[in-house]
PDB file of N, CA and C in Angstrom:
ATOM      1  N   UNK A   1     -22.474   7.873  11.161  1.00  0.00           N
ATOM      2  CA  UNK A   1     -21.044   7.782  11.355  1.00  0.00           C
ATOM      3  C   UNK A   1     -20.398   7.642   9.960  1.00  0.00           C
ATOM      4  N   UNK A   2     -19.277   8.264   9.725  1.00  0.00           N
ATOM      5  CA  UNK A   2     -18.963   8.252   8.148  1.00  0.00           C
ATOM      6  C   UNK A   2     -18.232   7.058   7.937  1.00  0.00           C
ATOM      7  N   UNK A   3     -18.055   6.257   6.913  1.00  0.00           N
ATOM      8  CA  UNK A   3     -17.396   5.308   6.453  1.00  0.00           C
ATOM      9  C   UNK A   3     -15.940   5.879   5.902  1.00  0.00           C
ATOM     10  N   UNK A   4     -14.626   5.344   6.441  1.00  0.00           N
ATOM     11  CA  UNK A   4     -13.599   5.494   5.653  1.00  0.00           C
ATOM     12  C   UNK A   4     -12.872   4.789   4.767  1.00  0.00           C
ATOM     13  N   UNK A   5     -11.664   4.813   4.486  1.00  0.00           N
ATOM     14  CA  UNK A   5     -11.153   3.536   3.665  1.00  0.00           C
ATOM     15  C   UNK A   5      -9.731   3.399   4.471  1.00  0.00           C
ATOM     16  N   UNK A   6      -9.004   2.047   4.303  1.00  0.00           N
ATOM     17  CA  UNK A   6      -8.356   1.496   5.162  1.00  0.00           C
ATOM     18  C   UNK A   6      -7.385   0.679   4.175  1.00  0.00           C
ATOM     19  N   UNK A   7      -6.319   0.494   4.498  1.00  0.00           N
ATOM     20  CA  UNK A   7      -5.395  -0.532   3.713  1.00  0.00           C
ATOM     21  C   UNK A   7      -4.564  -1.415   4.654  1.00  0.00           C
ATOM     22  N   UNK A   8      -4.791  -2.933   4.627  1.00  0.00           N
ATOM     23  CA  UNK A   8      -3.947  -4.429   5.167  1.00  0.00           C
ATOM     24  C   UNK A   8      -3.129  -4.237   4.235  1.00  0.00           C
ATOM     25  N   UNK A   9      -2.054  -4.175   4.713  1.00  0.00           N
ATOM     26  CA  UNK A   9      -0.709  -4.700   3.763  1.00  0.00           C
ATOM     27  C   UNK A   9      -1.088  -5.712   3.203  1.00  0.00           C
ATOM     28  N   UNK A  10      -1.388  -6.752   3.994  1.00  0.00           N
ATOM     29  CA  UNK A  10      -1.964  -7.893   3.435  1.00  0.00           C
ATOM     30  C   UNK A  10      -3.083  -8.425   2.174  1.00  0.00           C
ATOM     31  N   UNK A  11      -4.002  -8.028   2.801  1.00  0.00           N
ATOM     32  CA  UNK A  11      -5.347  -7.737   2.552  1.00  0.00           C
ATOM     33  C   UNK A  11      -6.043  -6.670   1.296  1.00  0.00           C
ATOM     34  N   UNK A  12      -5.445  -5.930   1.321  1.00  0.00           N
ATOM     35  CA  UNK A  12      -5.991  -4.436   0.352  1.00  0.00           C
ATOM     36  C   UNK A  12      -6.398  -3.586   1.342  1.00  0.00           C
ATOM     37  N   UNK A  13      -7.499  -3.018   0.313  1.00  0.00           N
ATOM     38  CA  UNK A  13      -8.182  -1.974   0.865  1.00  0.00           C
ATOM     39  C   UNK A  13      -9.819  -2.382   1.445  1.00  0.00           C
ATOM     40  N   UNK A  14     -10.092  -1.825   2.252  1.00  0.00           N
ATOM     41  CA  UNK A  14     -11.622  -2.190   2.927  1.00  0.00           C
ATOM     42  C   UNK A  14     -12.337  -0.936   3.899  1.00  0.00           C
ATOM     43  N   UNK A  15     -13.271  -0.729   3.953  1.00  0.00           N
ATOM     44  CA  UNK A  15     -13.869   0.143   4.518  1.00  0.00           C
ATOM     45  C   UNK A  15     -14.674  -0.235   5.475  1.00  0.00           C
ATOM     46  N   UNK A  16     -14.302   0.974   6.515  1.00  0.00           N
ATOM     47  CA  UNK A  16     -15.023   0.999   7.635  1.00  0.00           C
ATOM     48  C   UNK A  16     -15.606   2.245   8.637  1.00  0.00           C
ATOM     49  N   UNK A  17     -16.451   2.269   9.605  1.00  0.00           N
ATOM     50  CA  UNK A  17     -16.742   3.232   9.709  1.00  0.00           C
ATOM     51  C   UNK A  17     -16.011   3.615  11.199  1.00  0.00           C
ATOM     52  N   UNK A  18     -15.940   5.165  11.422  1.00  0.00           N
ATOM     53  CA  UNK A  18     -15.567   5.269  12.901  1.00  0.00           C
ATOM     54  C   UNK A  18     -15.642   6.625  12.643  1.00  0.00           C
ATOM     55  N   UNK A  19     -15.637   7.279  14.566  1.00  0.00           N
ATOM     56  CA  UNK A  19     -15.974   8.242  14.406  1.00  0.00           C
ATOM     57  C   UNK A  19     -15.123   9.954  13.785  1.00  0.00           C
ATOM     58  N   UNK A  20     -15.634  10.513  13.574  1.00  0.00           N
ATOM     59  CA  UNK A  20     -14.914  11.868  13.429  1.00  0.00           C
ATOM     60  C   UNK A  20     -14.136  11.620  14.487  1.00  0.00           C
ATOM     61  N   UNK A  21     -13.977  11.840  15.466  1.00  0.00           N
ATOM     62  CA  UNK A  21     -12.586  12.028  16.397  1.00  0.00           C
ATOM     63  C   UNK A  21     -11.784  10.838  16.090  1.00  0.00           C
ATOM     64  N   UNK A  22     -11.936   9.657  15.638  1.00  0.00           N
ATOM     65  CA  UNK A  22     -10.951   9.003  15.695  1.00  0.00           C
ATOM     66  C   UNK A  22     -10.820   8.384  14.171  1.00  0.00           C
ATOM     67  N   UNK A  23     -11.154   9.329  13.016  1.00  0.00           N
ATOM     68  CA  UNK A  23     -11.008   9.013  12.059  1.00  0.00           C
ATOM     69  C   UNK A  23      -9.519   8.663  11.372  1.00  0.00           C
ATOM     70  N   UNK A  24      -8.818   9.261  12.532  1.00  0.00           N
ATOM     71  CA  UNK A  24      -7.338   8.705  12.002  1.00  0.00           C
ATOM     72  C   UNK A  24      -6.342   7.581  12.720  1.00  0.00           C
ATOM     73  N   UNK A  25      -7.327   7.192  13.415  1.00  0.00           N
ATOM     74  CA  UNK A  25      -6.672   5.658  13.626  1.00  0.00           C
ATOM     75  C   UNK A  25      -6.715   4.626  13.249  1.00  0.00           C
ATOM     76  N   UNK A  26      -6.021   3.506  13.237  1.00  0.00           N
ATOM     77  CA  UNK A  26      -5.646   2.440  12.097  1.00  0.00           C
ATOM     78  C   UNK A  26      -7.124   2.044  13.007  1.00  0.00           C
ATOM     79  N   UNK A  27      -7.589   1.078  11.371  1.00  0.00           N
ATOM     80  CA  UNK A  27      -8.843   0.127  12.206  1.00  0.00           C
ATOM     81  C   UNK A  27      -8.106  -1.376  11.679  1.00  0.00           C
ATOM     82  N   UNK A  28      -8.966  -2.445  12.313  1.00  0.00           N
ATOM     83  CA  UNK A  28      -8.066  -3.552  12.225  1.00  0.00           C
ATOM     84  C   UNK A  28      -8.564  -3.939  10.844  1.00  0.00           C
ATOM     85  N   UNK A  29      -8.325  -4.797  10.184  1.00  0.00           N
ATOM     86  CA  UNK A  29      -8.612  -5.590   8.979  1.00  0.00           C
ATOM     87  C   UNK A  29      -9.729  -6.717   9.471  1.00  0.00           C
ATOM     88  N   UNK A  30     -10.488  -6.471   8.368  1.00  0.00           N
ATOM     89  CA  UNK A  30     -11.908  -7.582   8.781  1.00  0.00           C
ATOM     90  C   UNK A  30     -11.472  -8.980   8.225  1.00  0.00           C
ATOM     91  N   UNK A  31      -9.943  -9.114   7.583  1.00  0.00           N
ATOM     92  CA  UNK A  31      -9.589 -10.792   7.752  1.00  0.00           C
ATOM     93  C   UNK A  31      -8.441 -11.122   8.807  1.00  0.00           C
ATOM     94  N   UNK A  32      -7.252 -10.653   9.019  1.00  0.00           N
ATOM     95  CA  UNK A  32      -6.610 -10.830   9.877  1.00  0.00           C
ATOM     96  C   UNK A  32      -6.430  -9.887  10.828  1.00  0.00           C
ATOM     97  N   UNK A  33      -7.318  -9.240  11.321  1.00  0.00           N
ATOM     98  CA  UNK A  33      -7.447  -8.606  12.436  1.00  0.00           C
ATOM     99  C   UNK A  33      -5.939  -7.762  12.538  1.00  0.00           C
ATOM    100  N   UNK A  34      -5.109  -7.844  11.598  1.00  0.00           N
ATOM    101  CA  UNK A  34      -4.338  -6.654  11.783  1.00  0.00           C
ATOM    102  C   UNK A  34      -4.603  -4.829  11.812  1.00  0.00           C
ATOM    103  N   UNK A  35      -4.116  -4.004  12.904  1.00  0.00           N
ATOM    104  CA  UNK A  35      -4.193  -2.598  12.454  1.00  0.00           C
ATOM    105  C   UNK A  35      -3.531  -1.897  11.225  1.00  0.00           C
ATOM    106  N   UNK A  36      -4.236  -1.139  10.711  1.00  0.00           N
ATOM    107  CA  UNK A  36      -4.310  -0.789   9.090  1.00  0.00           C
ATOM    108  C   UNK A  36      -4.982   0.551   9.162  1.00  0.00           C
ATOM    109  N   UNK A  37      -3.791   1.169   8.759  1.00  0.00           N
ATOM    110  CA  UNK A  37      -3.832   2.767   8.684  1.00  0.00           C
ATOM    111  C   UNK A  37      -4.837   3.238   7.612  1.00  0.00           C
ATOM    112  N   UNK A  38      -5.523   4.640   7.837  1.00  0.00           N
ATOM    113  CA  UNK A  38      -6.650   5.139   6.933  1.00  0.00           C
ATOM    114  C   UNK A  38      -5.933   5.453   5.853  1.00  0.00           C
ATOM    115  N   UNK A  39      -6.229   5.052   4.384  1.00  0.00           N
ATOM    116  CA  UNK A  39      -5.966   5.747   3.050  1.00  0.00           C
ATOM    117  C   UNK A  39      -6.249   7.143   3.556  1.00  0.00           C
ATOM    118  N   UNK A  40      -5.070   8.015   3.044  1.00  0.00           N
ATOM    119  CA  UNK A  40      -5.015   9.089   2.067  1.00  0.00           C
ATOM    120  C   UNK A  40      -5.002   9.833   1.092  1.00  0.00           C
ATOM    121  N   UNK A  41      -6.443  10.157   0.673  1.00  0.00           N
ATOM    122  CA  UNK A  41      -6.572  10.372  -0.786  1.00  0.00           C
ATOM    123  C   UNK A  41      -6.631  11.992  -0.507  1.00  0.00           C
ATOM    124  N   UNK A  42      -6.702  12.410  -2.275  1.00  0.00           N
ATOM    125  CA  UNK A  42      -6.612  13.984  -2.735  1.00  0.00           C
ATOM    126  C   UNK A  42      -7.875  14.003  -2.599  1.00  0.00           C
ATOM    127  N   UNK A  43      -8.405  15.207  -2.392  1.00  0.00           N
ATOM    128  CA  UNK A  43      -9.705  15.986  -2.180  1.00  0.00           C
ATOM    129  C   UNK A  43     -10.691  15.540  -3.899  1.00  0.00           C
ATOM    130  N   UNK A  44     -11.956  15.246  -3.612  1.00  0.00           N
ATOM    131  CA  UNK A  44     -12.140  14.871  -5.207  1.00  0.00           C
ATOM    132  C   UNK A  44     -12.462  15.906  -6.272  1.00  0.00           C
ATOM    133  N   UNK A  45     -11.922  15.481  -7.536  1.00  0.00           N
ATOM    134  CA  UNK A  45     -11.866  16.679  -8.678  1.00  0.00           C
ATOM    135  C   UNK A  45     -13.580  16.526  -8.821  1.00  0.00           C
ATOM    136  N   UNK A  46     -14.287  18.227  -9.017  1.00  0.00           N
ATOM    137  CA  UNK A  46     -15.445  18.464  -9.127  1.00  0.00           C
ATOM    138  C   UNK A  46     -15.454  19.366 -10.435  1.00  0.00           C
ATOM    139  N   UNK A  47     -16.686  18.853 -11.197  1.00  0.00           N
ATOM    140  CA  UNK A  47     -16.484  19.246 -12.659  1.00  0.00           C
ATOM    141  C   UNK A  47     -17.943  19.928 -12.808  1.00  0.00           C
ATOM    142  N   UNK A  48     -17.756  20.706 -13.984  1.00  0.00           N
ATOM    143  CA  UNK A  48     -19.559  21.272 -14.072  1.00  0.00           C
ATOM    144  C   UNK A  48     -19.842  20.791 -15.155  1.00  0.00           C
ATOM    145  N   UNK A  49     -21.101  20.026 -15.635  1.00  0.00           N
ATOM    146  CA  UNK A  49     -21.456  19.934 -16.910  1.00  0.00           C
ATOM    147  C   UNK A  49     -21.791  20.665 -17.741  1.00  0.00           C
ATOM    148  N   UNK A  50     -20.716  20.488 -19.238  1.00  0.00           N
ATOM    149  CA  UNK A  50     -20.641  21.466 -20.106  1.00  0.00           C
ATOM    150  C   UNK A  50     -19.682  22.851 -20.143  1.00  0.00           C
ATOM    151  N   UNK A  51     -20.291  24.032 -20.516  1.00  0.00           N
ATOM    152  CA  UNK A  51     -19.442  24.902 -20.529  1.00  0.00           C
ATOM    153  C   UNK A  51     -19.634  26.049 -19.345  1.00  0.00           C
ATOM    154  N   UNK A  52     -18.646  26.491 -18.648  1.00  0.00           N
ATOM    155  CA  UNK A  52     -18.966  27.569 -17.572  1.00  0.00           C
ATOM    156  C   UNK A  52     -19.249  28.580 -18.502  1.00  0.00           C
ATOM    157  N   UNK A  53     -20.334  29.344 -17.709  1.00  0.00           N
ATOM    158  CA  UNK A  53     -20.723  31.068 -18.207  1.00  0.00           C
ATOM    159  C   UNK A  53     -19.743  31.731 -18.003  1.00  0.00           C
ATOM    160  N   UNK A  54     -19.388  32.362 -18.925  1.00  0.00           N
ATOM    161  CA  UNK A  54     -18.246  33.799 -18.480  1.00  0.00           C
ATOM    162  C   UNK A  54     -18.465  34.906 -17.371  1.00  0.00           C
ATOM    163  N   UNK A  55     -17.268  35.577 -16.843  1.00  0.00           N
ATOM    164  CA  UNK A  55     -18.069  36.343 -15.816  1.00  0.00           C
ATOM    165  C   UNK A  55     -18.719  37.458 -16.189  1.00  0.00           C
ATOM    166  N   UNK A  56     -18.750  37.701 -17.487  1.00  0.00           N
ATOM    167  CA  UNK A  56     -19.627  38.936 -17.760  1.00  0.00           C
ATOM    168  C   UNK A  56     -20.926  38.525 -17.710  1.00  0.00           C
ATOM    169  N   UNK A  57     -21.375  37.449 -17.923  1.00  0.00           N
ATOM    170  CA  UNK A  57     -22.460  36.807 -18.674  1.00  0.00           C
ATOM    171  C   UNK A  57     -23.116  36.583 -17.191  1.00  0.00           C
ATOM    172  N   UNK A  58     -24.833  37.222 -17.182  1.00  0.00           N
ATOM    173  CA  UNK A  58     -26.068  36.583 -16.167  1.00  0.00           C
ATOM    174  C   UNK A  58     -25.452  35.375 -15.728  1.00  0.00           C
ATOM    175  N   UNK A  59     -25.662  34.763 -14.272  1.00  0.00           N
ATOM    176  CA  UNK A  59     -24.953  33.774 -13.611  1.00  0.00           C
ATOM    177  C   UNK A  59     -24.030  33.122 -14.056  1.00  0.00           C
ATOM    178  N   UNK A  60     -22.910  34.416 -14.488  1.00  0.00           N
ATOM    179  CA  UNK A  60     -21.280  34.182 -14.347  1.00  0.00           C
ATOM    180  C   UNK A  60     -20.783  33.540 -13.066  1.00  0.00           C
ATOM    181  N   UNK A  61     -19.727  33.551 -12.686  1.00  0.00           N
ATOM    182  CA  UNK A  61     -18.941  33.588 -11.319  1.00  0.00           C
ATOM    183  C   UNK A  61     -19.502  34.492 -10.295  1.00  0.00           C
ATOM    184  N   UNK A  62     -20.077  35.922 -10.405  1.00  0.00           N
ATOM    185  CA  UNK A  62     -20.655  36.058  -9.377  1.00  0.00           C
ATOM    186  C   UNK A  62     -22.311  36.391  -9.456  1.00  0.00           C
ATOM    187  N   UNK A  63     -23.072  35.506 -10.593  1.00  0.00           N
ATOM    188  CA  UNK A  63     -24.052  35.699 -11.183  1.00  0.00           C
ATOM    189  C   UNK A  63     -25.094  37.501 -11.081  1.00  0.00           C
ATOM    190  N   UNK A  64     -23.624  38.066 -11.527  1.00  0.00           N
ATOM    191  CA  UNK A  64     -24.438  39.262 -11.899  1.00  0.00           C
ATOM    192  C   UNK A  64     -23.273  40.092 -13.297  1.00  0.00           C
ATOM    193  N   UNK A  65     -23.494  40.955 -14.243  1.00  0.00           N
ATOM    194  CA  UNK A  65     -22.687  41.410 -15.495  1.00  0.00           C
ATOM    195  C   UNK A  65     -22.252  42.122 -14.817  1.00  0.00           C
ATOM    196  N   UNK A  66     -20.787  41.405 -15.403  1.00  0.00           N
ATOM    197  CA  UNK A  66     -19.448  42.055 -14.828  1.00  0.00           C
ATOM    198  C   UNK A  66     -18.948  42.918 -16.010  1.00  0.00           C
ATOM    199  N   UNK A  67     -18.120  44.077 -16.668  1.00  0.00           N
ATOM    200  CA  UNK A  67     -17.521  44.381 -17.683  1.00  0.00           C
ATOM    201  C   UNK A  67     -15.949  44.403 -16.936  1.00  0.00           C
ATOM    202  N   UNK A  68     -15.395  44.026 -17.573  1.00  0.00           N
ATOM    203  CA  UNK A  68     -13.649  43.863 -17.610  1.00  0.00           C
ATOM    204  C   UNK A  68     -13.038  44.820 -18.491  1.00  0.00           C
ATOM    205  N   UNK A  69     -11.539  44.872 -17.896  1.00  0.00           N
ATOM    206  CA  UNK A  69     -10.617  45.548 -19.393  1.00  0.00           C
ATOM    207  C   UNK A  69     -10.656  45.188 -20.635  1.00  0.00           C
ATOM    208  N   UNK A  70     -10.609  45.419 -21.432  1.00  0.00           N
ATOM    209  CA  UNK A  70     -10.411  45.339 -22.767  1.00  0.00           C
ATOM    210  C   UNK A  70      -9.378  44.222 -22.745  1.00  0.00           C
ATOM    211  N   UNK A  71      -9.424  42.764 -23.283  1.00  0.00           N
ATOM    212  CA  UNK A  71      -8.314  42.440 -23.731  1.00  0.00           C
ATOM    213  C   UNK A  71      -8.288  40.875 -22.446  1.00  0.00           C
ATOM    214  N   UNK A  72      -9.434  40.930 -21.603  1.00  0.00           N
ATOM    215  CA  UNK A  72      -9.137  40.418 -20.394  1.00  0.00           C
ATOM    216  C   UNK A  72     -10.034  38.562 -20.757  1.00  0.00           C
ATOM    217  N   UNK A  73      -8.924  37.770 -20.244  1.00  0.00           N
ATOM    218  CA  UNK A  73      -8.895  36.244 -21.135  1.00  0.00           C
ATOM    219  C   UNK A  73     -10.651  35.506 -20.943  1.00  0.00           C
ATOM    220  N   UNK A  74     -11.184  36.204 -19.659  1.00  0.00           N
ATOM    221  CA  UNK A  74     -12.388  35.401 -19.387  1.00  0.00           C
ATOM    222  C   UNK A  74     -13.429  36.226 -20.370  1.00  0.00           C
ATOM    223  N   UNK A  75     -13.192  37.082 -20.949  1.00  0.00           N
ATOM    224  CA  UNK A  75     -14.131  37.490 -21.614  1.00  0.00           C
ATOM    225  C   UNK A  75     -13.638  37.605 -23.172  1.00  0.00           C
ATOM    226  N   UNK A  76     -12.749  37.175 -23.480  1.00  0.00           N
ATOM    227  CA  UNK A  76     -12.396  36.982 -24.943  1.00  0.00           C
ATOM    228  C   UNK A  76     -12.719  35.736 -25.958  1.00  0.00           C
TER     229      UNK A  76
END
């Protein structure tokens, strides 16, 4: 069952788990038993270590050599 995150006005933030179907209902707070709506966060930023291959370059973007226009920014 996935764990979400939760905010008590009161209280902060705390996590708990429940199911996919009812992942968007308030769960109560594990100190004053108040209902406390799920945080809404942004999707998380995913990074690659180091430098990406160009798309011309063996496992570019579609890991096979691409040639471009003349002049074109991913390959300059």
């Amino acid at each position: 069952m996935p764990t979400y995150n939760y905010t008590c006005d009161t209280h902060g933030t705390f996590s708990a788990q429940a199911s996919m179907a009812e992942f968007d209902a308030p769960q109560n707070c594990p100190i004053c038993q108040k209902p406390s709506p799920r945080d809404l966060v942004a999707a998380p930023q995913i990074s690659t270590k180091g430098d990406r291959p160009k798309a011309n370059q063996s496992g570019g973007a579609t890991g096979r050599k691409v040639k471009h226009a003349p002049g074109c920014p991913c390959c300059s």
